[in-house]
PDB file of N, CA and C in Angstrom:
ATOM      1  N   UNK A   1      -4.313  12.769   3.026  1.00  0.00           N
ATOM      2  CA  UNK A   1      -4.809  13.172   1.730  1.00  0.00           C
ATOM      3  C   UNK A   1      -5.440  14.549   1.815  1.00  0.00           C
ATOM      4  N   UNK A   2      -5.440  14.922   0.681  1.00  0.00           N
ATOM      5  CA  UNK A   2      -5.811  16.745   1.015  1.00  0.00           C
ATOM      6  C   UNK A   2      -7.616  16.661   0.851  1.00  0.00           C
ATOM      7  N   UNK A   3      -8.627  17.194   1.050  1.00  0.00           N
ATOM      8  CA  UNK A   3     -10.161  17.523   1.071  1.00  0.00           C
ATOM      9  C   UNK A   3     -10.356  17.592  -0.725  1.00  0.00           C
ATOM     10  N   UNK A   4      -9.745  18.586  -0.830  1.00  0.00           N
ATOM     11  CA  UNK A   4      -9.960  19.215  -2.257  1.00  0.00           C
ATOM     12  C   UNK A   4      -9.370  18.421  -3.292  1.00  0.00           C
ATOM     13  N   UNK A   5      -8.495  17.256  -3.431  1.00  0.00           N
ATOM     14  CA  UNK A   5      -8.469  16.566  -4.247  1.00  0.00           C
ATOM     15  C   UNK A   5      -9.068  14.741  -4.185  1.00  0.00           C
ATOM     16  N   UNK A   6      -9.308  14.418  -5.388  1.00  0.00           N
ATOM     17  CA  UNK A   6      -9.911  13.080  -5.181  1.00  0.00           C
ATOM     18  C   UNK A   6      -8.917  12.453  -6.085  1.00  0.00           C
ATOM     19  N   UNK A   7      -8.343  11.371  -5.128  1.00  0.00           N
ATOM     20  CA  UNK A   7      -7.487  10.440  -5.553  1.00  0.00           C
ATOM     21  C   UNK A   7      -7.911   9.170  -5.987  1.00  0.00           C
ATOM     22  N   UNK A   8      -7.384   8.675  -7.190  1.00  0.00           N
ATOM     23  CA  UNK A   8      -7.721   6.966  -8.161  1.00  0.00           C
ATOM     24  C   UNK A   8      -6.777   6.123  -8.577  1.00  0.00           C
ATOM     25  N   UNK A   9      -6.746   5.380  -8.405  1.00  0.00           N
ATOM     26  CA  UNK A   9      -5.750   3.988  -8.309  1.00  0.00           C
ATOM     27  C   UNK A   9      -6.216   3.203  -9.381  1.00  0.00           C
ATOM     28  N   UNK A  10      -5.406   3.209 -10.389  1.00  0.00           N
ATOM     29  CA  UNK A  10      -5.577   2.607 -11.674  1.00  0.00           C
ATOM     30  C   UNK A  10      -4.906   1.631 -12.107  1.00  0.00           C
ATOM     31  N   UNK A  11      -5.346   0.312 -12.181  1.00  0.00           N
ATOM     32  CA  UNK A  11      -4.689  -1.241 -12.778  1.00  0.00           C
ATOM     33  C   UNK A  11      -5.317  -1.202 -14.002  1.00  0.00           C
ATOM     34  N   UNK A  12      -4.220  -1.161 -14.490  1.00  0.00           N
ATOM     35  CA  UNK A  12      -4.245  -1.333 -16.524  1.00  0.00           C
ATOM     36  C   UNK A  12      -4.060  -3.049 -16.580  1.00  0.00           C
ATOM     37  N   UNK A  13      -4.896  -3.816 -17.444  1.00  0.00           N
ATOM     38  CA  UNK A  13      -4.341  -4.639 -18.490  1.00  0.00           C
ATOM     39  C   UNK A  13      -4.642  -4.488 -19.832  1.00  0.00           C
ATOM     40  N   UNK A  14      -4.393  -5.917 -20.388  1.00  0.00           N
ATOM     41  CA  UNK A  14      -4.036  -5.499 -21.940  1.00  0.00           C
ATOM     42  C   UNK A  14      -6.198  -5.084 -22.503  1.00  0.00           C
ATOM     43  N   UNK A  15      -7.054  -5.385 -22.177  1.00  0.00           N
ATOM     44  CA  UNK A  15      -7.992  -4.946 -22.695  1.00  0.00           C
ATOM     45  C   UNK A  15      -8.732  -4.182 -22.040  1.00  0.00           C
ATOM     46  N   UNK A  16      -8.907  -3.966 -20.440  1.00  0.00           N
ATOM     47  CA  UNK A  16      -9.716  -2.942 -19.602  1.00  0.00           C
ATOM     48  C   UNK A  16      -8.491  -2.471 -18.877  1.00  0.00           C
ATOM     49  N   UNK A  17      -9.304  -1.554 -18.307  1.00  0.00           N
ATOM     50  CA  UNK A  17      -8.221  -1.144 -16.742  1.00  0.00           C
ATOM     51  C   UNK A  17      -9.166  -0.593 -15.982  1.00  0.00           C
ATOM     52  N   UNK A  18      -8.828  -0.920 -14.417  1.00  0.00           N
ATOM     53  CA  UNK A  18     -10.004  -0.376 -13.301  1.00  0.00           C
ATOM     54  C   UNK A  18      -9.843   0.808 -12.723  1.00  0.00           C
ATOM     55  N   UNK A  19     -10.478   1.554 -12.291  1.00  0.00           N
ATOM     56  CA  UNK A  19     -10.391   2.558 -11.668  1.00  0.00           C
ATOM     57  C   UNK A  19     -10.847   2.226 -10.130  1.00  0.00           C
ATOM     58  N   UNK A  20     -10.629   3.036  -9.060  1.00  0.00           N
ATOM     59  CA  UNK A  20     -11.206   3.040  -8.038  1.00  0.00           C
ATOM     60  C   UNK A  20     -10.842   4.763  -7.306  1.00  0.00           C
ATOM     61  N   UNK A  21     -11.473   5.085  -7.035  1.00  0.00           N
ATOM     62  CA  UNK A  21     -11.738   6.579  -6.528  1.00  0.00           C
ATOM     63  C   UNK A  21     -11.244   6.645  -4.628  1.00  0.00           C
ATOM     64  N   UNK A  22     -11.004   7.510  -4.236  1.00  0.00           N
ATOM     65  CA  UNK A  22     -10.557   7.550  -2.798  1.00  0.00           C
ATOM     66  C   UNK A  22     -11.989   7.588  -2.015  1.00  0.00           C
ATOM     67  N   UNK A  23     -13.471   7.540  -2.593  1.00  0.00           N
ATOM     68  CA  UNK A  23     -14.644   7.327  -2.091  1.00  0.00           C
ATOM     69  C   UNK A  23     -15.084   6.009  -1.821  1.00  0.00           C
ATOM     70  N   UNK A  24     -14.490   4.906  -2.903  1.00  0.00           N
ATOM     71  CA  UNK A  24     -14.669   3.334  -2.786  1.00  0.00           C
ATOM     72  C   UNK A  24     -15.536   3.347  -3.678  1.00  0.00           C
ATOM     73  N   UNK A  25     -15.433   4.288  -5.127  1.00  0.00           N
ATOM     74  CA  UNK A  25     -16.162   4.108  -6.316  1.00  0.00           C
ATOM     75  C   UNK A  25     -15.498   3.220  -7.308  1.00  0.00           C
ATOM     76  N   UNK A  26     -15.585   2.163  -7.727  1.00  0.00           N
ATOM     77  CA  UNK A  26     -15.392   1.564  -8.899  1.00  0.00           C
ATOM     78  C   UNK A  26     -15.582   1.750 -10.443  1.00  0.00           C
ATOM     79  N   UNK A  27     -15.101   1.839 -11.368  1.00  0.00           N
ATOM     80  CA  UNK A  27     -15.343   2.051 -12.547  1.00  0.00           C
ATOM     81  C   UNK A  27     -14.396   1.209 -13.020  1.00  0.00           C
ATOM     82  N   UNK A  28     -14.791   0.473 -14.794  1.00  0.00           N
ATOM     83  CA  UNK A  28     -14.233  -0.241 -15.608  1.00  0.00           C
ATOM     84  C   UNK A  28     -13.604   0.502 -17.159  1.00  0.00           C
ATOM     85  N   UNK A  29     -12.800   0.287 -17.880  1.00  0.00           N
ATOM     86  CA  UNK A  29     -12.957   1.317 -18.967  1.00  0.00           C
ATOM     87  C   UNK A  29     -12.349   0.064 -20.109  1.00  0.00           C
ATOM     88  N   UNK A  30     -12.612   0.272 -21.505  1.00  0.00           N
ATOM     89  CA  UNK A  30     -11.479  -0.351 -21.973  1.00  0.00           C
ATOM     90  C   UNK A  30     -10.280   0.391 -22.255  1.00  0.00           C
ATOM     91  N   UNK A  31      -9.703  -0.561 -22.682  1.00  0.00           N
ATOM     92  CA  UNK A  31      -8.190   0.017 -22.647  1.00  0.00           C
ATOM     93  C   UNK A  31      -7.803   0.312 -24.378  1.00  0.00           C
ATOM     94  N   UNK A  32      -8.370   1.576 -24.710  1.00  0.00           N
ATOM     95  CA  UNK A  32      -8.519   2.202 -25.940  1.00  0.00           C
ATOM     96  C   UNK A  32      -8.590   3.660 -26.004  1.00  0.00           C
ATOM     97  N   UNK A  33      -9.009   3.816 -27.063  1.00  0.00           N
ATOM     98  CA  UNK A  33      -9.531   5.785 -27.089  1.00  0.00           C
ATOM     99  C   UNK A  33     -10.368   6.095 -26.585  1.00  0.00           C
ATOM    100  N   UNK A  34     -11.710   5.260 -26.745  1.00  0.00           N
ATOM    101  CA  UNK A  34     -12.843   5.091 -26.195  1.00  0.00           C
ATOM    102  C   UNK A  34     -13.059   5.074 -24.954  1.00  0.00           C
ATOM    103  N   UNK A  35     -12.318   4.404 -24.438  1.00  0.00           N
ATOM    104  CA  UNK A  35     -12.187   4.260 -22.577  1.00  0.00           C
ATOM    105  C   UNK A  35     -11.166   5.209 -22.017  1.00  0.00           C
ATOM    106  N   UNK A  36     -10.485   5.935 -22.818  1.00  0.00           N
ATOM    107  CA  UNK A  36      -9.218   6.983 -22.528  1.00  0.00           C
ATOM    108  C   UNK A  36     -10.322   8.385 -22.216  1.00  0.00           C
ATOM    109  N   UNK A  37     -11.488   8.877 -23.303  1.00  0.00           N
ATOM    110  CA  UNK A  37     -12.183   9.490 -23.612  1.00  0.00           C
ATOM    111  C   UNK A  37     -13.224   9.931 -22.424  1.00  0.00           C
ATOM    112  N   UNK A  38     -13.222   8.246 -21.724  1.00  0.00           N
ATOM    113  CA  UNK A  38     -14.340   8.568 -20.723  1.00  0.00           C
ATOM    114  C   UNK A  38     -13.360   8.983 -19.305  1.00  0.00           C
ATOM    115  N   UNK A  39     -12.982   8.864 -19.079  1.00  0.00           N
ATOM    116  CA  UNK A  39     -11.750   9.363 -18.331  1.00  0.00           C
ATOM    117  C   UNK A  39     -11.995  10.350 -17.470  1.00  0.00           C
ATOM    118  N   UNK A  40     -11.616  11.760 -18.303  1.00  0.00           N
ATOM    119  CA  UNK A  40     -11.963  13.122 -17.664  1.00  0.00           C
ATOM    120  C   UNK A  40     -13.229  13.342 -16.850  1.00  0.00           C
ATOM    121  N   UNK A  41     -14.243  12.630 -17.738  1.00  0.00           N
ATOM    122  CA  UNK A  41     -15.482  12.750 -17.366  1.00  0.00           C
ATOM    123  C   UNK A  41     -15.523  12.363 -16.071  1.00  0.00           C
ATOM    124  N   UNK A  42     -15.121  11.057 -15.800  1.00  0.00           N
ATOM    125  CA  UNK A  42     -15.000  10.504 -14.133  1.00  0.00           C
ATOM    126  C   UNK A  42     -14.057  11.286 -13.183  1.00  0.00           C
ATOM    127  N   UNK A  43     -13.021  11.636 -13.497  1.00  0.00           N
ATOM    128  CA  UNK A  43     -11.827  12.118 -12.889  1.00  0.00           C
ATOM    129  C   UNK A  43     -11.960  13.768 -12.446  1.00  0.00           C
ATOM    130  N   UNK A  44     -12.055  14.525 -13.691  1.00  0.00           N
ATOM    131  CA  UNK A  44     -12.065  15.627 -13.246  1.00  0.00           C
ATOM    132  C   UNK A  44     -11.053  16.351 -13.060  1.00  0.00           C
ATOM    133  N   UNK A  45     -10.558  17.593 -13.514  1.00  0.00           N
ATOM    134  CA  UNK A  45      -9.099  18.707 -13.191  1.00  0.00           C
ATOM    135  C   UNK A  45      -8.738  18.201 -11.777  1.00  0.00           C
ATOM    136  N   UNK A  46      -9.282  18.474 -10.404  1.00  0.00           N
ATOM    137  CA  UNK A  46      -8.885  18.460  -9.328  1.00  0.00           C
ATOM    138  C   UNK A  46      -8.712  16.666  -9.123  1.00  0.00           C
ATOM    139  N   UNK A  47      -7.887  16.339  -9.210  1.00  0.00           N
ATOM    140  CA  UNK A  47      -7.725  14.983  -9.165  1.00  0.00           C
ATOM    141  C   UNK A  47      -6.216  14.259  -9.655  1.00  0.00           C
ATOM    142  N   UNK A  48      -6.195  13.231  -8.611  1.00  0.00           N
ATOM    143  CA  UNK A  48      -4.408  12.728  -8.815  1.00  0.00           C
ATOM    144  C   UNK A  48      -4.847  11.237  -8.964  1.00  0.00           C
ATOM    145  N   UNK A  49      -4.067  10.678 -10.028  1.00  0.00           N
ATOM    146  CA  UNK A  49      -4.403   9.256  -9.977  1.00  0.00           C
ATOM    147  C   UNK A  49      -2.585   8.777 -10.107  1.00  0.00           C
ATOM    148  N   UNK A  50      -3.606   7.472  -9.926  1.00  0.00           N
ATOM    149  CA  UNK A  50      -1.781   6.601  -9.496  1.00  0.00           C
ATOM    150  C   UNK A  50      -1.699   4.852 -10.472  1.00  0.00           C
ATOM    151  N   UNK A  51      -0.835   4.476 -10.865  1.00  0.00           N
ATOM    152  CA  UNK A  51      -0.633   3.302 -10.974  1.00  0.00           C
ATOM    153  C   UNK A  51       0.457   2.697 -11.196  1.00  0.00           C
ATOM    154  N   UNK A  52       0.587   1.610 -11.730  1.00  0.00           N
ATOM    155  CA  UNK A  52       1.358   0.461 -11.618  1.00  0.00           C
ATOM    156  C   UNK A  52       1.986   0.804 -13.278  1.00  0.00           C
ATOM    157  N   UNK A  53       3.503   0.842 -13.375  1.00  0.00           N
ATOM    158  CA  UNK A  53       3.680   0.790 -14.657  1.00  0.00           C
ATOM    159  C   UNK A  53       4.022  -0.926 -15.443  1.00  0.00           C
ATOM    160  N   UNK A  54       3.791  -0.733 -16.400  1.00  0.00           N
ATOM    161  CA  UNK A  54       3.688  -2.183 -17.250  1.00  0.00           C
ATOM    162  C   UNK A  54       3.664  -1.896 -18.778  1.00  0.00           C
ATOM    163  N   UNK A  55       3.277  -3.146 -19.266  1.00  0.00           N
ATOM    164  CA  UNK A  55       3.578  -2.631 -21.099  1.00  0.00           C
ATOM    165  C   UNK A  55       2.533  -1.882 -21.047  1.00  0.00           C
ATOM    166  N   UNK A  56       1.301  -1.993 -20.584  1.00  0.00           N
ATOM    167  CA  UNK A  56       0.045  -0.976 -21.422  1.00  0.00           C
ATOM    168  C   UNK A  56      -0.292   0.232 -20.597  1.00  0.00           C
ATOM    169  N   UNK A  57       0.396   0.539 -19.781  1.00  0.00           N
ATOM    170  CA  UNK A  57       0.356   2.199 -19.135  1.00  0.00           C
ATOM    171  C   UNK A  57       0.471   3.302 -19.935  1.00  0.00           C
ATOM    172  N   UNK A  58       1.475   2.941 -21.032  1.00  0.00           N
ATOM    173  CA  UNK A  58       1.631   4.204 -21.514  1.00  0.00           C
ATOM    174  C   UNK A  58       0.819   5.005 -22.130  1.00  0.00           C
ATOM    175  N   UNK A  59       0.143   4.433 -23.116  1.00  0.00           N
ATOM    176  CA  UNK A  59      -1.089   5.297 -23.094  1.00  0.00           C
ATOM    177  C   UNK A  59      -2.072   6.061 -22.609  1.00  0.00           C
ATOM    178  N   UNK A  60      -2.791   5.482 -21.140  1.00  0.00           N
ATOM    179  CA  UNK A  60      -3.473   6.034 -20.485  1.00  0.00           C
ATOM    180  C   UNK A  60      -2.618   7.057 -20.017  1.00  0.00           C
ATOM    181  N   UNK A  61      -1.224   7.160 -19.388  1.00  0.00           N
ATOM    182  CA  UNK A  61      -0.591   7.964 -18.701  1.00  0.00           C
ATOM    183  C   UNK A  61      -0.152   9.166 -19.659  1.00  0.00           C
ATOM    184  N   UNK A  62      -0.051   9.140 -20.486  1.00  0.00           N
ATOM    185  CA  UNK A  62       0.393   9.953 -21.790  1.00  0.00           C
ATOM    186  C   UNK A  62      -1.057  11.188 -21.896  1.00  0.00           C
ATOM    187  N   UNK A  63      -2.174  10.276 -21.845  1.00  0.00           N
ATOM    188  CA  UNK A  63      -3.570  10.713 -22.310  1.00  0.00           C
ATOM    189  C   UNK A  63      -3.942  11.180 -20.959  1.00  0.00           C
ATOM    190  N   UNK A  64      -3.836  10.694 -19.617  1.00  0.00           N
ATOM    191  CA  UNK A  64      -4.270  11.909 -18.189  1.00  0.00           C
ATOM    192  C   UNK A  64      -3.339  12.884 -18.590  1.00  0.00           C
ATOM    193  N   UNK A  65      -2.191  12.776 -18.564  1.00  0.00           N
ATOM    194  CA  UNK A  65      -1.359  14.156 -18.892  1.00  0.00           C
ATOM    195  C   UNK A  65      -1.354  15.304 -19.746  1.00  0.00           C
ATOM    196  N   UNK A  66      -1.679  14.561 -21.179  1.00  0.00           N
ATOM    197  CA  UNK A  66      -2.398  15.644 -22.043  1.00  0.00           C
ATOM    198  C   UNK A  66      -3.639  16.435 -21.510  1.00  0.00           C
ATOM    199  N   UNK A  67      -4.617  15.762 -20.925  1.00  0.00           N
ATOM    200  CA  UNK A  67      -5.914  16.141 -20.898  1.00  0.00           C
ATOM    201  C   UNK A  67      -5.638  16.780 -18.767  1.00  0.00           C
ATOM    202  N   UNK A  68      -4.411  17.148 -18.240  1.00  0.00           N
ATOM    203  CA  UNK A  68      -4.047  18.521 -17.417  1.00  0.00           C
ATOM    204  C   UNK A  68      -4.503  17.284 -16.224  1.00  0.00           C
ATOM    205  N   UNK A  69      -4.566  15.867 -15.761  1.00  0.00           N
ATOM    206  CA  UNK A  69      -4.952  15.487 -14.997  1.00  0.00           C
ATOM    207  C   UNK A  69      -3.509  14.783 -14.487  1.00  0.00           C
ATOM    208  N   UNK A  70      -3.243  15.170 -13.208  1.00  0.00           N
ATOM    209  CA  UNK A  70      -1.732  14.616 -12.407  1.00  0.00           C
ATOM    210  C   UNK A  70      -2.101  13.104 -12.086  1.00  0.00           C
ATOM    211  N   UNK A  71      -1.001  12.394 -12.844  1.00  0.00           N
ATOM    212  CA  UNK A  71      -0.421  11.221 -12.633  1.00  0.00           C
ATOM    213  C   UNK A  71       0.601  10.777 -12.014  1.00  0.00           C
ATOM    214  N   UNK A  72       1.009   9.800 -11.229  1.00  0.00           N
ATOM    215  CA  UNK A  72       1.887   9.130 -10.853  1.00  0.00           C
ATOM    216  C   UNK A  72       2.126   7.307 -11.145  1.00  0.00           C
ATOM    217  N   UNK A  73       3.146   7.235 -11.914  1.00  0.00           N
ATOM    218  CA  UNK A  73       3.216   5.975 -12.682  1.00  0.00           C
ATOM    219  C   UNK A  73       4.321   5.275 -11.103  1.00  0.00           C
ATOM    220  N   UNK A  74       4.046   4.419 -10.475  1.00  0.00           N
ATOM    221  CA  UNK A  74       4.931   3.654  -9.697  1.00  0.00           C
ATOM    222  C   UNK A  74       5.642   2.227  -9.887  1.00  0.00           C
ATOM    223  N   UNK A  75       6.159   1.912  -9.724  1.00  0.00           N
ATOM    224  CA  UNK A  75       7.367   0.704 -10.015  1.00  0.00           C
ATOM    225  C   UNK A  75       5.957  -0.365  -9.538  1.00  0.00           C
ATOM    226  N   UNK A  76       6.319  -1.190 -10.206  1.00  0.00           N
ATOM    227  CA  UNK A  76       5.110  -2.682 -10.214  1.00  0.00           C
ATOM    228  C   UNK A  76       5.825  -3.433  -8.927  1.00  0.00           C
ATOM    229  N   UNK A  77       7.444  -3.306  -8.206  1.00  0.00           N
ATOM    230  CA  UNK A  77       7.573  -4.091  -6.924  1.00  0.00           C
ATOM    231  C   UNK A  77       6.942  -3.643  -6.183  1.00  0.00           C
ATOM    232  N   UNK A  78       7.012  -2.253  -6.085  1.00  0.00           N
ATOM    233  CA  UNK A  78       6.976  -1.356  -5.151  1.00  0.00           C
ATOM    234  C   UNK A  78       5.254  -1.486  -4.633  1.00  0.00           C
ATOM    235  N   UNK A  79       4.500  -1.303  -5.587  1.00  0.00           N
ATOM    236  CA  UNK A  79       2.987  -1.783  -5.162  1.00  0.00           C
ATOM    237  C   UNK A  79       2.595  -3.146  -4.870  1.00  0.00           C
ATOM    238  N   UNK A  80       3.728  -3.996  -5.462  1.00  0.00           N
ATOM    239  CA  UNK A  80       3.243  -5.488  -5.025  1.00  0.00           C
ATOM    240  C   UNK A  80       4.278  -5.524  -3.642  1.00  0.00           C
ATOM    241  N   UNK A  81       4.945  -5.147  -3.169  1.00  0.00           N
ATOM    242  CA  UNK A  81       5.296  -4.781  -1.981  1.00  0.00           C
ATOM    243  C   UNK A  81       4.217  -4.325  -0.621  1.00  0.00           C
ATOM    244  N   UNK A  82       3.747  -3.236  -1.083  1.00  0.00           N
ATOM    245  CA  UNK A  82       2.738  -2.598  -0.389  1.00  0.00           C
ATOM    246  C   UNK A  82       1.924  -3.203  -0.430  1.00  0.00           C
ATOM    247  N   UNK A  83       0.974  -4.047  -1.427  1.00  0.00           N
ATOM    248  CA  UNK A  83      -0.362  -4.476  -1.805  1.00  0.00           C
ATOM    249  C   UNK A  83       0.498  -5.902  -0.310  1.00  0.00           C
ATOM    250  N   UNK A  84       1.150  -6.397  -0.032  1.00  0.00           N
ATOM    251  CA  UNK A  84       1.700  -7.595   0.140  1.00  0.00           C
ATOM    252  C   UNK A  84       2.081  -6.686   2.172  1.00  0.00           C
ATOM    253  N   UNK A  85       2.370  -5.436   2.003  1.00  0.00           N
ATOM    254  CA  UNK A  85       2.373  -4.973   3.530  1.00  0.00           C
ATOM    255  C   UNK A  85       0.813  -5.052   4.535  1.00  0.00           C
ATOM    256  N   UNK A  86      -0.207  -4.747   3.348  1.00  0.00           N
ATOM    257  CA  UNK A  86      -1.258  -4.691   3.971  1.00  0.00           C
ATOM    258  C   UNK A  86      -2.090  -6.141   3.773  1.00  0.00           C
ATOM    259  N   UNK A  87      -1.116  -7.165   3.802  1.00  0.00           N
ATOM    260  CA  UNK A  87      -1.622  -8.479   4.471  1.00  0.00           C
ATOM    261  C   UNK A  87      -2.594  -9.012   3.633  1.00  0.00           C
ATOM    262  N   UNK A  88      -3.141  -7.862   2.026  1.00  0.00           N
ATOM    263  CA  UNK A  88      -4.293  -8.500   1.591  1.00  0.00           C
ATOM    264  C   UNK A  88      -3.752  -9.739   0.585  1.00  0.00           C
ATOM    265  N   UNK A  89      -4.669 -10.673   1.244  1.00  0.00           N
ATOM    266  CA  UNK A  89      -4.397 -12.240  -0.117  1.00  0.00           C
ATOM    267  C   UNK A  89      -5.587 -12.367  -1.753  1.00  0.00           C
ATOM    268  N   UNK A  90      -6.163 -11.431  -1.742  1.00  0.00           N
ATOM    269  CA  UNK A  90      -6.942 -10.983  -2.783  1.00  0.00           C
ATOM    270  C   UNK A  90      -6.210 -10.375  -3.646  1.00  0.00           C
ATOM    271  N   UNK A  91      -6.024 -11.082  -5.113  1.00  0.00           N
ATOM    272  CA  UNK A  91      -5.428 -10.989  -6.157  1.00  0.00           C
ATOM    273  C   UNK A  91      -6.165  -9.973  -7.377  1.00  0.00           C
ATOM    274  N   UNK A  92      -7.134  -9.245  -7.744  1.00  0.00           N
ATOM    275  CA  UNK A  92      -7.780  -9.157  -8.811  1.00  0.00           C
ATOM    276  C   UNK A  92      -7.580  -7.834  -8.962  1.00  0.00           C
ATOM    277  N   UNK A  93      -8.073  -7.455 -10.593  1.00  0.00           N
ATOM    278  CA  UNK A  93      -7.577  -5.950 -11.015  1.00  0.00           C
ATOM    279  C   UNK A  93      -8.059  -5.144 -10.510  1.00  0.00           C
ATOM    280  N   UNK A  94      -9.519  -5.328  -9.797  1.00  0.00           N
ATOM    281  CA  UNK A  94     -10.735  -4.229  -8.627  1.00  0.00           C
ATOM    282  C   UNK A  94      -9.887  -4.236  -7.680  1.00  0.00           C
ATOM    283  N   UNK A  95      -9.230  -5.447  -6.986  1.00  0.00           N
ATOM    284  CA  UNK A  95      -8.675  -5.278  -5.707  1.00  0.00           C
ATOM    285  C   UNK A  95      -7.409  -4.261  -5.428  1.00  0.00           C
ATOM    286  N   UNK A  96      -6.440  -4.458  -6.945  1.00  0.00           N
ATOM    287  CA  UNK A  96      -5.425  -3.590  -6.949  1.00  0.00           C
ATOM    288  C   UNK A  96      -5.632  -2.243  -7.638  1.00  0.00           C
ATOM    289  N   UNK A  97      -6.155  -2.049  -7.946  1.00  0.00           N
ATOM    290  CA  UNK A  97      -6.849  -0.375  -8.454  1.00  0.00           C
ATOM    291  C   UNK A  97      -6.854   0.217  -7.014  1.00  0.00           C
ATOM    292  N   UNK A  98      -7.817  -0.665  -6.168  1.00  0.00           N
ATOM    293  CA  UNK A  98      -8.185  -0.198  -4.286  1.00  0.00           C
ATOM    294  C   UNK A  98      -6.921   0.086  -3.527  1.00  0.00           C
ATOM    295  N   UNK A  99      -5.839  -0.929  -4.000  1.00  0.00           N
ATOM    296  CA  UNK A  99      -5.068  -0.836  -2.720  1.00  0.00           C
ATOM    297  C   UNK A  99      -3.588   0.370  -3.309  1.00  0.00           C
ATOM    298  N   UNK A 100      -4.161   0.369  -5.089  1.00  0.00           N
ATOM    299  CA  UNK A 100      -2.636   1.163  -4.971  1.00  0.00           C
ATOM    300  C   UNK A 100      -2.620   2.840  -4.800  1.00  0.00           C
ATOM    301  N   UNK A 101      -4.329   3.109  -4.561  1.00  0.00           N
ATOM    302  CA  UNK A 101      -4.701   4.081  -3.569  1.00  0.00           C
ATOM    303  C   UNK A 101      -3.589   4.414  -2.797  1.00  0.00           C
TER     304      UNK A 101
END
């Protein structure tokens, strides 16, 4: 990972979605304008976030992009693949925000 950027791993569902930071910071948001809004504030220009695509991505991913913050939307096997390489048996939206880091 590069120094100068801080990377976040984002699990959307249909009413929140989690954040987790490449520091092992947690944050909750809802999954609205309101929680789209607080966003930047946490994230910041220098910053790449990542997640899982599904029905309710599109928004958030639409809204980092407008607001100049690099996204990467990844295939939902492909992280339950990985989430499933690193042996973890912990299921929850905190846990996968962490691992799709």
């Amino acid at each position: 990972m590069n120094k100068g950027i801080k990377y976040f791993g984002i699990d959307i569902s249909h009413l929140v979605f989690d954040v987790t930071d490449s520091d092992g910071n947690y944050y909750q948001f809802k999954n609205n304008l309101i929680g789209f809004k607080k966003i930047p504030k946490q994230l910041g220009q220098e910053s790449f976030s990542v997640m899982e695509a599904n029905t309710y991505h599109y928004h958030s991913a639409y809204f980092l992009q407008e607001n100049s913050i690099k996204v990467s939307v990844e295939n939902p096997l492909s992280v339950k693949r990985f989430i499933q390489m690193k042996l973890s048996k912990i299921k929850t939206d905190k846990s996968d925000s962490r691992l799709i880091l």
